[in-house]
Protein backbone atom coordinates (compact mmCIF):
# COMPACT_ATOMS: atom_id res chain seq x y z
CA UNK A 1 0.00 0.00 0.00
CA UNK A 2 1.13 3.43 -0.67
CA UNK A 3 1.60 5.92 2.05
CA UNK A 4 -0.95 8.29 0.04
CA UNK A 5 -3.87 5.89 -0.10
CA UNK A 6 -5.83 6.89 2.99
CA UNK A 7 -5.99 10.07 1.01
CA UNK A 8 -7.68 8.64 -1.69
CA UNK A 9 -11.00 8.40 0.58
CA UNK A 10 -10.56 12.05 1.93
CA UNK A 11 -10.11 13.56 -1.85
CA UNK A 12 -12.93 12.18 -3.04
CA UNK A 13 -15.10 13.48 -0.22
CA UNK A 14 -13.80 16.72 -1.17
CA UNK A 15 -14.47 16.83 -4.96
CA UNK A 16 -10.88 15.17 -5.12
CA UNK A 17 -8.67 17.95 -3.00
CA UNK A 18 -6.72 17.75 -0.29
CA UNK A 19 -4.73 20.08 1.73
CA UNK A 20 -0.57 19.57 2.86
CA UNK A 21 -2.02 19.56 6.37
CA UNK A 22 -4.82 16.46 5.45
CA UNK A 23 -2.04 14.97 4.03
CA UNK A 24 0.50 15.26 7.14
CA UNK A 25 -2.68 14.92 9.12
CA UNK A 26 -2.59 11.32 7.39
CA UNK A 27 0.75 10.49 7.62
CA UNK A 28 2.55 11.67 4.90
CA UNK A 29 6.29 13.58 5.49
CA UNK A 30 7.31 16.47 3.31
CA UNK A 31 9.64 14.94 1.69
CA UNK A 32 6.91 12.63 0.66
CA UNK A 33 3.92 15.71 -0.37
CA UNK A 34 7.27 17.10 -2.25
CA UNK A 35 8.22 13.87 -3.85
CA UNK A 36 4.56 13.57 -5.46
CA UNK A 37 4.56 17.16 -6.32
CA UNK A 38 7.59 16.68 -8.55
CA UNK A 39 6.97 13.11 -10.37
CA UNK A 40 3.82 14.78 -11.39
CA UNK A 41 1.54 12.34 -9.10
CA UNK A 42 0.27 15.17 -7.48
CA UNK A 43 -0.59 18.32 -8.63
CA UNK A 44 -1.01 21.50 -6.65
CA UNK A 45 -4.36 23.33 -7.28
CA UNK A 46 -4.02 25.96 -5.28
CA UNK A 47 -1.05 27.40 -2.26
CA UNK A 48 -0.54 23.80 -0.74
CA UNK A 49 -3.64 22.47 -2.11
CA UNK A 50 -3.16 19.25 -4.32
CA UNK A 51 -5.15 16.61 -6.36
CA UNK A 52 -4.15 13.43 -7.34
CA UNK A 53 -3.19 13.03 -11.34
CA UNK A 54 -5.83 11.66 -13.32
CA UNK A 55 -8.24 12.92 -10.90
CA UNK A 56 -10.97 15.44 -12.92
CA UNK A 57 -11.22 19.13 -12.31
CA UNK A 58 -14.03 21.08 -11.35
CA UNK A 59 -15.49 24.03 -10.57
CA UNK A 60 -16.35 22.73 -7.49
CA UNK A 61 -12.90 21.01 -6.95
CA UNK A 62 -11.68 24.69 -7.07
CA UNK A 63 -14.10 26.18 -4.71
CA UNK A 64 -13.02 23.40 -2.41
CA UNK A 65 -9.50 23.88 -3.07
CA UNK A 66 -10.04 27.46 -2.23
CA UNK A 67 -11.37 27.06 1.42
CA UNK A 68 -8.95 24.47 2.26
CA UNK A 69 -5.76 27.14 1.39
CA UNK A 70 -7.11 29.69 3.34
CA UNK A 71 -8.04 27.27 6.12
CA UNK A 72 -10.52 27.51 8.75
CA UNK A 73 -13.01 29.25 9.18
CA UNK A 74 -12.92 30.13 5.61
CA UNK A 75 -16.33 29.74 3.40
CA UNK A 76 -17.34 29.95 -0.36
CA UNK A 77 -18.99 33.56 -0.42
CA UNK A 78 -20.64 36.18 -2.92
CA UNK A 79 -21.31 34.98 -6.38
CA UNK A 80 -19.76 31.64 -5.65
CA UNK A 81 -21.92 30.77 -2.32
CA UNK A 82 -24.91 32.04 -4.44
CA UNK A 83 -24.23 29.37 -6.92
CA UNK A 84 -24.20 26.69 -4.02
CA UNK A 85 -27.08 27.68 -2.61
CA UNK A 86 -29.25 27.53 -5.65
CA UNK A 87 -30.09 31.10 -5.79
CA UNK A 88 -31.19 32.53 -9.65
CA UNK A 89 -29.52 35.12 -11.22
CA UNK A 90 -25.94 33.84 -10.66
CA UNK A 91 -24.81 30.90 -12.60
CA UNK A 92 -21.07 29.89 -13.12
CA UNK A 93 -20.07 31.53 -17.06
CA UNK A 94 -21.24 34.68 -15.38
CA UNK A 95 -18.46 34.59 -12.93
CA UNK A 96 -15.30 35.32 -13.49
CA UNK A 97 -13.77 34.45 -10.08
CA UNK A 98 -14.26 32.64 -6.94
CA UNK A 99 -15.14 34.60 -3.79
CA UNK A 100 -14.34 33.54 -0.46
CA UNK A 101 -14.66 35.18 3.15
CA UNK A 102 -12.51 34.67 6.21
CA UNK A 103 -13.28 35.61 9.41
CA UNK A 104 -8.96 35.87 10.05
CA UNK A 105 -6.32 37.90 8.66
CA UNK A 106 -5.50 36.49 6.11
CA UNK A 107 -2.46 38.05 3.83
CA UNK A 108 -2.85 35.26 1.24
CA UNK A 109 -3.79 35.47 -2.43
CA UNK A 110 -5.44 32.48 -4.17
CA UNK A 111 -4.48 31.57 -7.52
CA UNK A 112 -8.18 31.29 -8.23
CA UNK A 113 -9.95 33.71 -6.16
CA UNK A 114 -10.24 37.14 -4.32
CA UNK A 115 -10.54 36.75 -0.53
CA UNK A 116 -13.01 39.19 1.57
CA UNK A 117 -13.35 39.89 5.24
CA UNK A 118 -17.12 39.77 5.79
CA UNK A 119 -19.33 42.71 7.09
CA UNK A 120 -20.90 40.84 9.33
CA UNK A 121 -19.68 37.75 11.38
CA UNK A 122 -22.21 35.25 10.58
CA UNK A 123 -20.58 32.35 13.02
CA UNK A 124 -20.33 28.81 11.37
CA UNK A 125 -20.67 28.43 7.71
CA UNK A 126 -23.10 26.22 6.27
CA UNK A 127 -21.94 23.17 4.08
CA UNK A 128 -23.43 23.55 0.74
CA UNK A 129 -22.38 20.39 -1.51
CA UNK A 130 -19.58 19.48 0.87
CA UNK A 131 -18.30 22.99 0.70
CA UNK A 132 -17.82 25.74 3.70
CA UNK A 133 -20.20 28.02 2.65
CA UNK A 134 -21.46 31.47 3.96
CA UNK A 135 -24.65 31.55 5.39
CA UNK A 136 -27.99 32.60 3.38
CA UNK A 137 -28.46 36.04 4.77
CA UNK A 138 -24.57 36.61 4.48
CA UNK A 139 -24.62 35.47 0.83
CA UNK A 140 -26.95 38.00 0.05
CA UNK A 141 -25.53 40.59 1.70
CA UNK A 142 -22.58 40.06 -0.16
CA UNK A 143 -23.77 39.44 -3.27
CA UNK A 144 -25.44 42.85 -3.51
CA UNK A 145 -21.66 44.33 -3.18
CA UNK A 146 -20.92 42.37 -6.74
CA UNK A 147 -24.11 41.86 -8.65
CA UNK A 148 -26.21 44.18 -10.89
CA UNK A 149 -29.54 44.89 -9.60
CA UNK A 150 -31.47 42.36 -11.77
CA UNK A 151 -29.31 39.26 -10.88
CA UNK A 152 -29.70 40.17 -7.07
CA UNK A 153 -33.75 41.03 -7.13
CA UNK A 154 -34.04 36.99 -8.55
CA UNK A 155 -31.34 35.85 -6.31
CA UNK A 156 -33.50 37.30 -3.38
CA UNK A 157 -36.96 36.42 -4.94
CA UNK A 158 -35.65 32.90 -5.21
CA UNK A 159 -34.49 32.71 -2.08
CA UNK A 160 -37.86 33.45 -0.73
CA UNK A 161 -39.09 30.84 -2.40
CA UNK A 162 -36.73 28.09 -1.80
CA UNK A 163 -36.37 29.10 1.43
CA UNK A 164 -39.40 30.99 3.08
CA UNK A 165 -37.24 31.45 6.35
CA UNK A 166 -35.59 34.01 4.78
CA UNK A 167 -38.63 36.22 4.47
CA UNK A 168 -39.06 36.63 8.25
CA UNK A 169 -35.13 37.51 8.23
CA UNK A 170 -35.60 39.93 5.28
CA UNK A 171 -38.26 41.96 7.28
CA UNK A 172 -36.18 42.40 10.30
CA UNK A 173 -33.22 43.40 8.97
CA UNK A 174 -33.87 45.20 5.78
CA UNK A 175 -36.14 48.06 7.46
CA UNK A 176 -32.89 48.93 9.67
């Protein structure tokens, strides 16, 4: 057995990713993350973010990759999160980047995203299709900061209806 087969199981629960840290986490040196970096059995996705070769990418695979280089308690957010959760008026071709927020300072760039602090501290993210993502009410709020007004009135109207919590949510807060 290889020493990089337990990781096997944790990539594919992660839309095949995996961070440096799973994969010390799981027993691997390195010498040994290095060692698969260079014969090409690895390759990195993102700052110490890695895939296995062969294995397909994704949109979602990015995403992933994204949270996992910034670390916890980072979460999909904006455009992206809207995609995750559903919400019209946002589909992937219309974005040209990932978004993610961090609650941390964070000095890092992503390869394949722009990193925000959130306006509001929103405490856990939700998981969205095995993805950190930023809650509902946060992913509107941000969303409104980089959509155009159409795209964000049927990002809102369907989150009313897939949702209807969000209505009772909507009243309190928006009259403030």
């Amino acid at each position: 057995m290889r020493r990089d087969e337990p990781l096997g199981g944790l990539a594919r629960q992660q839309w095949g990713v995996f961070s440096a840290e799973q994969a010390f986490e799981h027993g691997c040196s390195r010498w040994l993350v290095q060692r698969r970096v260079n014969s090409g059995d690895w390759v990195e996705v993102e700052r110490g973010v890695y895939r296995f070769r062969g294995c397909p990418d994704s949109w979602r695979a990015r995403v992933r990759a994204g949270t996992l280089s910034l670390g916890a308690p980072a979460s999909a957010s904006h455009a992206t999160a809207a995609i995750l959760w559903g919400l019209e008026g946002v589909d992937r071709p219309s974005i040209t980047q990932l978004h993610f927020s961090t609650l941390r300072e964070c000095n890092r760039t992503l390869w394949n995203g722009v990193v925000h602090r959130p306006l509001i501290e929103s405490g856990k993210p939700s998981w969205r299709d095995r993805i950190p993502t930023t809650s509902l009410a946060q992913t509107l709020i941000c969303l409104a900061s980089v959509s155009s007004d159409e795209a964000l009135e049927l990002a809102l109207d369907s989150a009313v209806r897939k949702f209807p919590a969000v209505r009772g949510w909507l009243a309190r807060e928006l009259p403030r």
